[in-house]
Every structure is written in structure tokens, then in C-alpha cells.
C-alpha atoms as a PDB file:
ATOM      1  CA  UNK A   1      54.328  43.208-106.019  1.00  0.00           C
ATOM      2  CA  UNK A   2      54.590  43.157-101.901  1.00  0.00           C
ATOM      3  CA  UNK A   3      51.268  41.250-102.579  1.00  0.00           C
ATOM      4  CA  UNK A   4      52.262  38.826-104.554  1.00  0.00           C
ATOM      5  CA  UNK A   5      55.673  38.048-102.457  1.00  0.00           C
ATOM      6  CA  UNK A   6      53.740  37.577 -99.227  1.00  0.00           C
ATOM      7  CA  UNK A   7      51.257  35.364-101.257  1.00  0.00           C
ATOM      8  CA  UNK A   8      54.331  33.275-102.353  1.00  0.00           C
ATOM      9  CA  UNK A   9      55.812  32.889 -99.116  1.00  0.00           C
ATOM     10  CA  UNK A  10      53.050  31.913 -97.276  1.00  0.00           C
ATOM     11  CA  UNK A  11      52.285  29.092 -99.993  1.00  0.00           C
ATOM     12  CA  UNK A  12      56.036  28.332 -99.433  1.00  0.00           C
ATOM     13  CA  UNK A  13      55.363  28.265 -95.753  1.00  0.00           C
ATOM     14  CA  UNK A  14      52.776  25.834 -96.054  1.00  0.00           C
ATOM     15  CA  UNK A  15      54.525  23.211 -98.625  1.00  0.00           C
ATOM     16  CA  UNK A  16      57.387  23.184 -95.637  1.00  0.00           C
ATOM     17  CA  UNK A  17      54.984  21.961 -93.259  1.00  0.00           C
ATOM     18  CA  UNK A  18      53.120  19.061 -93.750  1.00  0.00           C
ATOM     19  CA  UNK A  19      49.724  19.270 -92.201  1.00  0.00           C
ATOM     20  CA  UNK A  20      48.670  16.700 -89.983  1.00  0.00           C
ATOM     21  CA  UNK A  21      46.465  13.247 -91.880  1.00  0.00           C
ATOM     22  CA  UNK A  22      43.229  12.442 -90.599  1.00  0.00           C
ATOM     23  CA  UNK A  23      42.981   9.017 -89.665  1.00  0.00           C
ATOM     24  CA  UNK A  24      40.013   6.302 -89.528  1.00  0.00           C
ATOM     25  CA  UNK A  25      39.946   4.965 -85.992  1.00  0.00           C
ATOM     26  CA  UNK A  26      40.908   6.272 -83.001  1.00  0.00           C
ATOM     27  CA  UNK A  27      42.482   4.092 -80.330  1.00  0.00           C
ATOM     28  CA  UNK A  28      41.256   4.885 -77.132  1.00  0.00           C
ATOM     29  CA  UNK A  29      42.387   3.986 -73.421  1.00  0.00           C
ATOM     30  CA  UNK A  30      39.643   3.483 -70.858  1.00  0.00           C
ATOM     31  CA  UNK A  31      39.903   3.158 -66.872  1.00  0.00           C
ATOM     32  CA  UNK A  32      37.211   1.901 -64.781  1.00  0.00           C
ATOM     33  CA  UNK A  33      38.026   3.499 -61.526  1.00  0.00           C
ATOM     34  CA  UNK A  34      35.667   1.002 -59.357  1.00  0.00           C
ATOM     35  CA  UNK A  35      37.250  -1.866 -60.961  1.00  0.00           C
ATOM     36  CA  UNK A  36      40.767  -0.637 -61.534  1.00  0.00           C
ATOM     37  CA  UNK A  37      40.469  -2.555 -65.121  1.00  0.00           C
ATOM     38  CA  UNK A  38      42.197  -0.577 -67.969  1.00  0.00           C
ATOM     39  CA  UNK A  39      40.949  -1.695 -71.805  1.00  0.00           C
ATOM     40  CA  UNK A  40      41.880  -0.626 -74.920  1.00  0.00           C
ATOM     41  CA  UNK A  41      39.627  -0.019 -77.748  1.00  0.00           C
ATOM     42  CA  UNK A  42      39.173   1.072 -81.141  1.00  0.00           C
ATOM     43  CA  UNK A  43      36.201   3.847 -82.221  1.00  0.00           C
ATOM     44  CA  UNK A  44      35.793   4.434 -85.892  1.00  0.00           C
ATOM     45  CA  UNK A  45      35.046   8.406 -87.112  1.00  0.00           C
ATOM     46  CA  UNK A  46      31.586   9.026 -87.063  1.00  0.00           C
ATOM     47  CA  UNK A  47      30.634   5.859 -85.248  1.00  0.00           C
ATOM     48  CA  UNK A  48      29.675   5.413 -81.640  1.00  0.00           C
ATOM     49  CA  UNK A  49      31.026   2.595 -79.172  1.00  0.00           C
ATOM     50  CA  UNK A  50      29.952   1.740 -75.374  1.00  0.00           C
ATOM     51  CA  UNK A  51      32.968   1.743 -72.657  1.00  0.00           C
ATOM     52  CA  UNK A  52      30.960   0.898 -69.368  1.00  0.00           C
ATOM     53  CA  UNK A  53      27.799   3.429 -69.233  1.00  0.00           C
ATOM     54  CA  UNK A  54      29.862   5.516 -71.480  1.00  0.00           C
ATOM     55  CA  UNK A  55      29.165   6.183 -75.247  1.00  0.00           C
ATOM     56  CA  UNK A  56      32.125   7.577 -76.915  1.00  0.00           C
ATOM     57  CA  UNK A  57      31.255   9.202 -80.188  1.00  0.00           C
ATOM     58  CA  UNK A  58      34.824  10.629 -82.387  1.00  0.00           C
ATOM     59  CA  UNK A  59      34.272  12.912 -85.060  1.00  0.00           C
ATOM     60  CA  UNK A  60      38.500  13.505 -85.965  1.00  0.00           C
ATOM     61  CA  UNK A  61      41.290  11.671 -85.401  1.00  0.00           C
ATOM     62  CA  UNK A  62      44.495  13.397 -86.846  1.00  0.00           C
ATOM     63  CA  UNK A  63      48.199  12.419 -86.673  1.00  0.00           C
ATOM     64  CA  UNK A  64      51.185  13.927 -87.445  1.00  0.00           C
ATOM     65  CA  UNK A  65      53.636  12.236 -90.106  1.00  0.00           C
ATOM     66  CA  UNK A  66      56.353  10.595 -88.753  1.00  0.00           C
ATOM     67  CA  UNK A  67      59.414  13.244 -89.490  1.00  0.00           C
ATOM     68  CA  UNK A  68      57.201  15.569 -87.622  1.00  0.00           C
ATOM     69  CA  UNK A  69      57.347  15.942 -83.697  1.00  0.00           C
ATOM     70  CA  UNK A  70      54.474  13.398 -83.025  1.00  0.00           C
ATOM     71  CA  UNK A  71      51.113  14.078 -81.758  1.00  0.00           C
ATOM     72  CA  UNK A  72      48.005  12.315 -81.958  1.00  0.00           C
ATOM     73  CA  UNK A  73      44.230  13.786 -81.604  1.00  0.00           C
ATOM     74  CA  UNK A  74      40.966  13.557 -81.389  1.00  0.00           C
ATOM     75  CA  UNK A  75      37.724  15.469 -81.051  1.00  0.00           C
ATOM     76  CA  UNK A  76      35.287  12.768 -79.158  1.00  0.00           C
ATOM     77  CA  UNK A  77      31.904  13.144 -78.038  1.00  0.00           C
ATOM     78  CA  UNK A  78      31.216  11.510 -74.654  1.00  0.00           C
ATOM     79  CA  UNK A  79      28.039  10.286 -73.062  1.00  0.00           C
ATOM     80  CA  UNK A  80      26.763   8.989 -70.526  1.00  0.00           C
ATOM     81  CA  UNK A  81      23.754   6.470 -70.680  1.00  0.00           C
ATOM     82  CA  UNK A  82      22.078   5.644 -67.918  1.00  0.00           C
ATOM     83  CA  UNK A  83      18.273   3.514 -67.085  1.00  0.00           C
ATOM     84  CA  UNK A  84      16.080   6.189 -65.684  1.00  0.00           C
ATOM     85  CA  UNK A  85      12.723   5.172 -64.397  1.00  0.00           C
ATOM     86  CA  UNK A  86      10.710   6.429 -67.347  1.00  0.00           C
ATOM     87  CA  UNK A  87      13.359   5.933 -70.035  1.00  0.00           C
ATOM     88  CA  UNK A  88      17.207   6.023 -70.544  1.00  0.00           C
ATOM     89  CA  UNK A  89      18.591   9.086 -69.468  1.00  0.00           C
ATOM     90  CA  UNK A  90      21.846  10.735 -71.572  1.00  0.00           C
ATOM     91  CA  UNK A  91      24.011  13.182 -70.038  1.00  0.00           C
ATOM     92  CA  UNK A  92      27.141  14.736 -71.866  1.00  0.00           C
ATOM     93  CA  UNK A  93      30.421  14.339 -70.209  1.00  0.00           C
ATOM     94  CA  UNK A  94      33.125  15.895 -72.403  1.00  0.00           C
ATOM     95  CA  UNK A  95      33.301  17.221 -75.521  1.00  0.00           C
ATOM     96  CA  UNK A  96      36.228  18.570 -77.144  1.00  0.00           C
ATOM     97  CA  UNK A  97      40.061  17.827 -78.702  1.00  0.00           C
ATOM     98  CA  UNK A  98      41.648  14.844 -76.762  1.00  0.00           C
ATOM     99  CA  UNK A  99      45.539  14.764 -76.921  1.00  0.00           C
ATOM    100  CA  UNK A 100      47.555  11.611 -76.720  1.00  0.00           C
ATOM    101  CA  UNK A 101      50.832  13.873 -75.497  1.00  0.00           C
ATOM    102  CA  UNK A 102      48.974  15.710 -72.954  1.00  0.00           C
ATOM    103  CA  UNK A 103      45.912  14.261 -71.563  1.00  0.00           C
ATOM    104  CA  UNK A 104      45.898  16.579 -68.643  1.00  0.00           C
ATOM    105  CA  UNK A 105      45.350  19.547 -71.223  1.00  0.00           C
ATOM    106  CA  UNK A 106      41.787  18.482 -72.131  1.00  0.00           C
ATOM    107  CA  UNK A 107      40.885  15.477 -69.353  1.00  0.00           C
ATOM    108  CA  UNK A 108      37.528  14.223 -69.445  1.00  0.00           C
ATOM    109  CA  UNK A 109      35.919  15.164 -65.604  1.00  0.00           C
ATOM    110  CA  UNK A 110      34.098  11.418 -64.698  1.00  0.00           C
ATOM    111  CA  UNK A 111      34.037  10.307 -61.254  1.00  0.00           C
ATOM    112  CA  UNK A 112      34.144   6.533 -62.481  1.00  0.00           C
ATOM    113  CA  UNK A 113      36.031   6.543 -65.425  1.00  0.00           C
ATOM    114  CA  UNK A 114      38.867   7.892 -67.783  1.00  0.00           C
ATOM    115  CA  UNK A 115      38.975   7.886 -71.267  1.00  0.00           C
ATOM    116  CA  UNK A 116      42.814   8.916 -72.867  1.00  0.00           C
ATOM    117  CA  UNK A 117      43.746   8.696 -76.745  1.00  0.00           C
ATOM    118  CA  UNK A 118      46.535   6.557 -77.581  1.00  0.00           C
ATOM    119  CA  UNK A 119      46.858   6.759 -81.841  1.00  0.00           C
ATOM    120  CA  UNK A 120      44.924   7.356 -84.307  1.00  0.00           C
ATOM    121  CA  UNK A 121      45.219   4.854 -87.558  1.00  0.00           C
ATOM    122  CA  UNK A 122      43.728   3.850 -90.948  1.00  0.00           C
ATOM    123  CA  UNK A 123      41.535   1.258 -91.065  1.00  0.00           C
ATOM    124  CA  UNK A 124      38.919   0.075 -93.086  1.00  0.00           C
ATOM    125  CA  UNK A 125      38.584  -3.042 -91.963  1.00  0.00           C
ATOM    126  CA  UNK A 126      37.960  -2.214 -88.089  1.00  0.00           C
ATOM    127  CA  UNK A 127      34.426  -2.255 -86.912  1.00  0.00           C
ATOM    128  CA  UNK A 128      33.166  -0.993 -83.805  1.00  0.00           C
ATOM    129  CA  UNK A 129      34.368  -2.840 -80.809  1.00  0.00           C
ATOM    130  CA  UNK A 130      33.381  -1.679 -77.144  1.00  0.00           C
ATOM    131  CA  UNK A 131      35.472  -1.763 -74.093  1.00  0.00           C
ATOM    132  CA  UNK A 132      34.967  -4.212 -71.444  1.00  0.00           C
ATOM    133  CA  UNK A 133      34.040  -3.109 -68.248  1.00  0.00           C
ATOM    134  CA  UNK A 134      30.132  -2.887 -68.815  1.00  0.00           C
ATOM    135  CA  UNK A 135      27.842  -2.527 -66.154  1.00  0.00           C
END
């Protein structure tokens, strides 16, 4: 019986709180540093876009519903892609949950740019875009 009323309110529990959706596309922030020039820029789930030398790869986007207290975020996969002599050299540069409320809690360590998550949204129609600032 104690079983079965701990079972119900936990199921309870969980109705009351509406997990958070996943999303389609991520809308990221980047800074070049050397150039001062902010962009915006979409990156679809599971699809990889170039911002500068930098190769930003999200596998979740997730956003709470609106009567929630909000909060965006996103697991990305950041890399950086640089001409080697022999071949092009990759290096990873963060990896991890990126949140739009508190960038400073997960901040991606680059001495020439910053990458920040704005939203995530639905979108099938977006394709992958990359940032300007290329070099």
C-alpha cells in the first residue's frame, strides 16, 4: 500500500511539472573578439555550422514552456578547424550544456571568440546558416 501511494504521488508530481520540449534549432550568439563583430545564427540538432574557424555541432536544444520560469539550453559540440601544414588540424574547444540565463555557468574558454545561446525553436524549414566573421 505505502508502495503504491509513493508510486502515485510521484506520477502526480510529474503531471504538475511539465518537462521541458526539445526544440529543432538552436539560436546561437557569436563574438569575434579581433573584430568586435557580434552575429547571430541558427544551428539545426545534429547538424554542424562554421562561425569563424569554429565548427559548432548541437546535439539538444530544450526550452521551457512559457508558464514555466524560462530557460533555454543546449548541449553543443565546439571545434576548432584550423590549416595545418600536412592537413587540417581539429581541436575541441567546449563541450557541454550551454545556458541562455547563465552563460557564465558553462562559458566556452576561446581566446578569439564567444559563442552564447539565445533560444531554442522549431523549425523545419531552417537550414544551416554560418556566422559571418570567417577567416
Amino acid at each position: 500500500m505505502r508502495t503504491l501511494l509513493l508510486a502515485s504521488m510521484v506520477a502526480l508530481a510529474a503531471l504538475a511539472v511539465p518537462p521541458a520540449a526539445a526544440q529543432t534549432v538552436a539560436v546561437l550568439q557569436g563574438l569575434d573578439k579581433t573584430t568586435a563583430r557580434i552575429s547571430t545564427f541558427e544551428a539545426p540538432v545534429d547538424h554542424s555550422v562554421r562561425f569563424g574557424t569554429l565548427v559548432v555541432t548541437v546535439r539538444a536544444c530544450v526550452k521551457r514552456p512559457p508558464e514555466e520560469p524560462p530557460e533555454t539550453a543546449a548541449f553543443l559540440i565546439i571545434d576548432e578547424v584550423r590549416p595545418a601544414a600536412a592537413a587540417v588540424e581539429a581541436k575541441r574547444v567546449f563541450s557541454g550544456w550551454m545556458f541562455a540565463s547563465s552563460p557564465a555557468v558553462s562559458a566556452m574558454e576561446d581566446p578569439i571568440y564567444d559563442v552564447t545561446v539565445l533560444d531554442c525553436k522549431s523549425d523545419t524549414t531552417a537550414a544551416p546558416s554560418s556566422g559571418s566573421g570567417g577567416k
